[in-house]
N, C-alpha and C. Protein backbone atom coordinates (compact mmCIF):
# COMPACT_ATOMS: atom_id res chain seq x y z
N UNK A 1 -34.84 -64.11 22.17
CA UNK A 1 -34.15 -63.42 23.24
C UNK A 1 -33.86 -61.96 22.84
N UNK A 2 -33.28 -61.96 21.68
CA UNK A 2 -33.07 -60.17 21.40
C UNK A 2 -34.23 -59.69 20.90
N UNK A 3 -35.42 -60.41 20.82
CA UNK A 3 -36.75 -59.04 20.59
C UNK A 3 -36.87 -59.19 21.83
N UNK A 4 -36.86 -59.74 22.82
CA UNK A 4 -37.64 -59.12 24.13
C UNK A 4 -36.44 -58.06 24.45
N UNK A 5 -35.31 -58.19 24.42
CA UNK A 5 -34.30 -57.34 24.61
C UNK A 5 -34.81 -55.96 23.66
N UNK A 6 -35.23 -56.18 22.67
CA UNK A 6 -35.42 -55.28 22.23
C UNK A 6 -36.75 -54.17 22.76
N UNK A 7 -37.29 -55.05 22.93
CA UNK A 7 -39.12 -54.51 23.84
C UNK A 7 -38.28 -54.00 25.21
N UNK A 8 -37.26 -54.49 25.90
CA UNK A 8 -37.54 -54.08 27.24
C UNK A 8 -36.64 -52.42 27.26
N UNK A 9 -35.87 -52.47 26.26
CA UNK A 9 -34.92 -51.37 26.12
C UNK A 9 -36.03 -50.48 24.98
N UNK A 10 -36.09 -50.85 23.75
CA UNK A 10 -36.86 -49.79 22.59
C UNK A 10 -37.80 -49.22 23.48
N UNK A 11 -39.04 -49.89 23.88
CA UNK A 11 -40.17 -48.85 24.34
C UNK A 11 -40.13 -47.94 25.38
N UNK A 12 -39.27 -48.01 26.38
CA UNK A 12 -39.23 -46.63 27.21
C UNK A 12 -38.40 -45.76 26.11
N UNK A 13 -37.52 -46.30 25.50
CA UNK A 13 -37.07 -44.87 24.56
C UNK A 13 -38.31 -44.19 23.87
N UNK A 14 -38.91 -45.02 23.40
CA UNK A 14 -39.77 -43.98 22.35
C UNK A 14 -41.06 -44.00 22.99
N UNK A 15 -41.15 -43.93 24.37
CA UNK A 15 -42.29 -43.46 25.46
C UNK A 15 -41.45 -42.04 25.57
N UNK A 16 -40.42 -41.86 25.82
CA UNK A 16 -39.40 -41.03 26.04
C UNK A 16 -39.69 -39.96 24.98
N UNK A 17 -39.28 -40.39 23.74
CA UNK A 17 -39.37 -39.57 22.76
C UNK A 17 -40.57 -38.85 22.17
N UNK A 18 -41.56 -39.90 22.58
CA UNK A 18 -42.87 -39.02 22.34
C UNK A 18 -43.53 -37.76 23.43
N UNK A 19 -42.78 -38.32 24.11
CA UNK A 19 -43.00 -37.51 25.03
C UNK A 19 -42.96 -35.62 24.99
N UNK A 20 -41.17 -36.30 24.55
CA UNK A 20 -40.32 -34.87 23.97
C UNK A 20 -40.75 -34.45 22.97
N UNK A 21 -41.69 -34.71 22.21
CA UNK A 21 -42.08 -34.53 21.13
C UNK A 21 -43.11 -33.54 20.87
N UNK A 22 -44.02 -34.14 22.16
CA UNK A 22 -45.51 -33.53 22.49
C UNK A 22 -44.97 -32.03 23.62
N UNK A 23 -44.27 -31.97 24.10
CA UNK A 23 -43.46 -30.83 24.72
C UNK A 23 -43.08 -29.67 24.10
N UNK A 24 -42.24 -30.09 22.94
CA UNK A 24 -42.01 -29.26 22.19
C UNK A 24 -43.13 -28.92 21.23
N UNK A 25 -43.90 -29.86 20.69
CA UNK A 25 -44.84 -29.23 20.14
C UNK A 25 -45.64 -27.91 21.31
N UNK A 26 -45.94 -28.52 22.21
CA UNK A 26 -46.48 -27.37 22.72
C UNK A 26 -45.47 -25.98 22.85
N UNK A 27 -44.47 -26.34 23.69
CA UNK A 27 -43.98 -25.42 23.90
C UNK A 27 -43.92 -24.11 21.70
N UNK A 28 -43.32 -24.75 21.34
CA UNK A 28 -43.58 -24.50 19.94
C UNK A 28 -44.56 -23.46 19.60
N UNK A 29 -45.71 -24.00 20.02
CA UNK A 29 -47.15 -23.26 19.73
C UNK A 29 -47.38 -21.86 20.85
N UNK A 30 -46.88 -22.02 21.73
CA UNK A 30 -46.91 -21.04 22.84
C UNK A 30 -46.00 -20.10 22.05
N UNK A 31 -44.67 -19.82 21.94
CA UNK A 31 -44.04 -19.18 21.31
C UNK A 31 -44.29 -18.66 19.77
N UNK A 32 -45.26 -19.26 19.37
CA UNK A 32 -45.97 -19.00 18.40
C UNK A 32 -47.04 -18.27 18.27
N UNK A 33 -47.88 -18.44 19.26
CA UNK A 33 -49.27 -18.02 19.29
C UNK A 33 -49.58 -16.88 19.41
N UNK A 34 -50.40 -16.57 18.07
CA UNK A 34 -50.39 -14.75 17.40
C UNK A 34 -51.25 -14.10 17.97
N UNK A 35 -52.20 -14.76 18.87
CA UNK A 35 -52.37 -13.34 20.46
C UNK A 35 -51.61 -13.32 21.43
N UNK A 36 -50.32 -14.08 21.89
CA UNK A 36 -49.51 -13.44 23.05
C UNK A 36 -48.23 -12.70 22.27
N UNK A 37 -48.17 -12.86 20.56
CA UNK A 37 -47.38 -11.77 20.44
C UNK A 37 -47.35 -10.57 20.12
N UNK A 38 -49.58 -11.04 19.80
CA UNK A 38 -49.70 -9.11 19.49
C UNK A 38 -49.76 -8.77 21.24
N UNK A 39 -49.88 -9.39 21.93
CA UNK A 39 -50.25 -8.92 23.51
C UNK A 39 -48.80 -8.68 24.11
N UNK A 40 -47.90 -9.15 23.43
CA UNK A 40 -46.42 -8.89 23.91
C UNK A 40 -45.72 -7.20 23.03
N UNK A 41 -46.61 -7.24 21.76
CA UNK A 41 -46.31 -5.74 20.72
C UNK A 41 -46.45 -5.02 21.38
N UNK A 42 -48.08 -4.96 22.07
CA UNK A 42 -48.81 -3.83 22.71
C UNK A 42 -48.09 -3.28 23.91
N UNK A 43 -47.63 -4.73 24.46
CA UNK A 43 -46.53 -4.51 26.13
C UNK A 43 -45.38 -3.69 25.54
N UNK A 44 -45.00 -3.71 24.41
CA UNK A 44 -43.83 -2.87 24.08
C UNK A 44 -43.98 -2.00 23.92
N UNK A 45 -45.18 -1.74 23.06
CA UNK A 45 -45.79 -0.48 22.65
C UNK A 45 -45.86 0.28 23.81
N UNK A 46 -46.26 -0.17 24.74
CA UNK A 46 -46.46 0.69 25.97
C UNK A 46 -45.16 1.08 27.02
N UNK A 47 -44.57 0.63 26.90
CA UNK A 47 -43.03 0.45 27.59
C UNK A 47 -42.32 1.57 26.73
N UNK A 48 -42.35 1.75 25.70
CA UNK A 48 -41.78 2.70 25.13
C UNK A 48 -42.63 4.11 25.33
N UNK A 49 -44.02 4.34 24.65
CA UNK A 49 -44.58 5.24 25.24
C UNK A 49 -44.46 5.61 26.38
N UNK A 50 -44.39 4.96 27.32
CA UNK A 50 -43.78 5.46 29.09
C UNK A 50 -42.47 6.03 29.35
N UNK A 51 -41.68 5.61 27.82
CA UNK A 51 -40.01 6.18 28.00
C UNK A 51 -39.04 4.82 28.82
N UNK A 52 -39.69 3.70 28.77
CA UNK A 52 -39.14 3.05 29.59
C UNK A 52 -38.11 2.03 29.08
N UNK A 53 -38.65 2.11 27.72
CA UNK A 53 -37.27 1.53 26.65
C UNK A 53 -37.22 2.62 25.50
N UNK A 54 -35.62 2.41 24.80
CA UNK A 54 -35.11 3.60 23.78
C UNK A 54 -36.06 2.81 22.89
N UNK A 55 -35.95 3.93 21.39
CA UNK A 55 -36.81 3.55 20.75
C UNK A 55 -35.98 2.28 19.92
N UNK A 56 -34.81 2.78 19.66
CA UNK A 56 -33.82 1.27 19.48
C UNK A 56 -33.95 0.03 19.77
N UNK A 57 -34.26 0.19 20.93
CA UNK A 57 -34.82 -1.50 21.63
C UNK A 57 -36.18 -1.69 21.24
N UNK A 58 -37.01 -0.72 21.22
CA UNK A 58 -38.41 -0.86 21.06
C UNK A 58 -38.63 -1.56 19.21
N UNK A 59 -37.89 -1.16 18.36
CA UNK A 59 -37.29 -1.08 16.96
C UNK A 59 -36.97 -3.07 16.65
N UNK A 60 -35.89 -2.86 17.84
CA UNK A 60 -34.96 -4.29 17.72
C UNK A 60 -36.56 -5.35 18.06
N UNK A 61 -36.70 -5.18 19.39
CA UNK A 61 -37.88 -6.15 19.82
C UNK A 61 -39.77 -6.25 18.71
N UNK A 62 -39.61 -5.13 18.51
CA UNK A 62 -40.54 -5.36 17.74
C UNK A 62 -40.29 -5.89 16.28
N UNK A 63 -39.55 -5.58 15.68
CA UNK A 63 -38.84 -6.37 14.53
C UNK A 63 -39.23 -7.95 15.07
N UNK A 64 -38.19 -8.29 15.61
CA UNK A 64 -38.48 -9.73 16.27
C UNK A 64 -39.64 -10.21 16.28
N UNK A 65 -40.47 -9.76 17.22
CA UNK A 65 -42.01 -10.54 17.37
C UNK A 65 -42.52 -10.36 15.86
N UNK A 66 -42.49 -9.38 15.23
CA UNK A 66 -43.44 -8.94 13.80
C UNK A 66 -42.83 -10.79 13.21
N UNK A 67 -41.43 -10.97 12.86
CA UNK A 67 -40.84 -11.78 12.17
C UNK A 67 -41.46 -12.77 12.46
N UNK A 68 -41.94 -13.43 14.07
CA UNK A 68 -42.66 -14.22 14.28
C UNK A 68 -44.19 -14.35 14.10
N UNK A 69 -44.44 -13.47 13.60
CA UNK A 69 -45.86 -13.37 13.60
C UNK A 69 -46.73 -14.15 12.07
């Protein structure tokens, strides 16, 4: 009686969890992935050249992505 209890409750959890798992992995890799953050540098790069951010921010944000890179 308590392994089927256990089958009817355990496996949607860890259908659940794999789930969340495979999510974050992706999501993970997106935020990771070292052509949208040189393609996000260049967007800065250019945003500043236009005057459209101080170079402070341009400084702060690029720091950031480099760290991720």
């Amino acid at each position: 009686m308590f392994f089927l209890d256990d089958l009817l409750i355990g496996l949607p959890a860890k259908g659940l969890v794999s789930i969340f798992e495979k999510i974050y992995d992706m999501a993970e890799a997106e935020v990771n992935d070292e052509t949208k953050i040189k393609e996000e540098l260049l967007r800065l790069q250019t945003l500043y050249e236009i005057d459209e951010i101080s170079e402070e921010e341009y400084q702060k944000e690029e720091e950031m992505l480099l760290a991720r890179l």
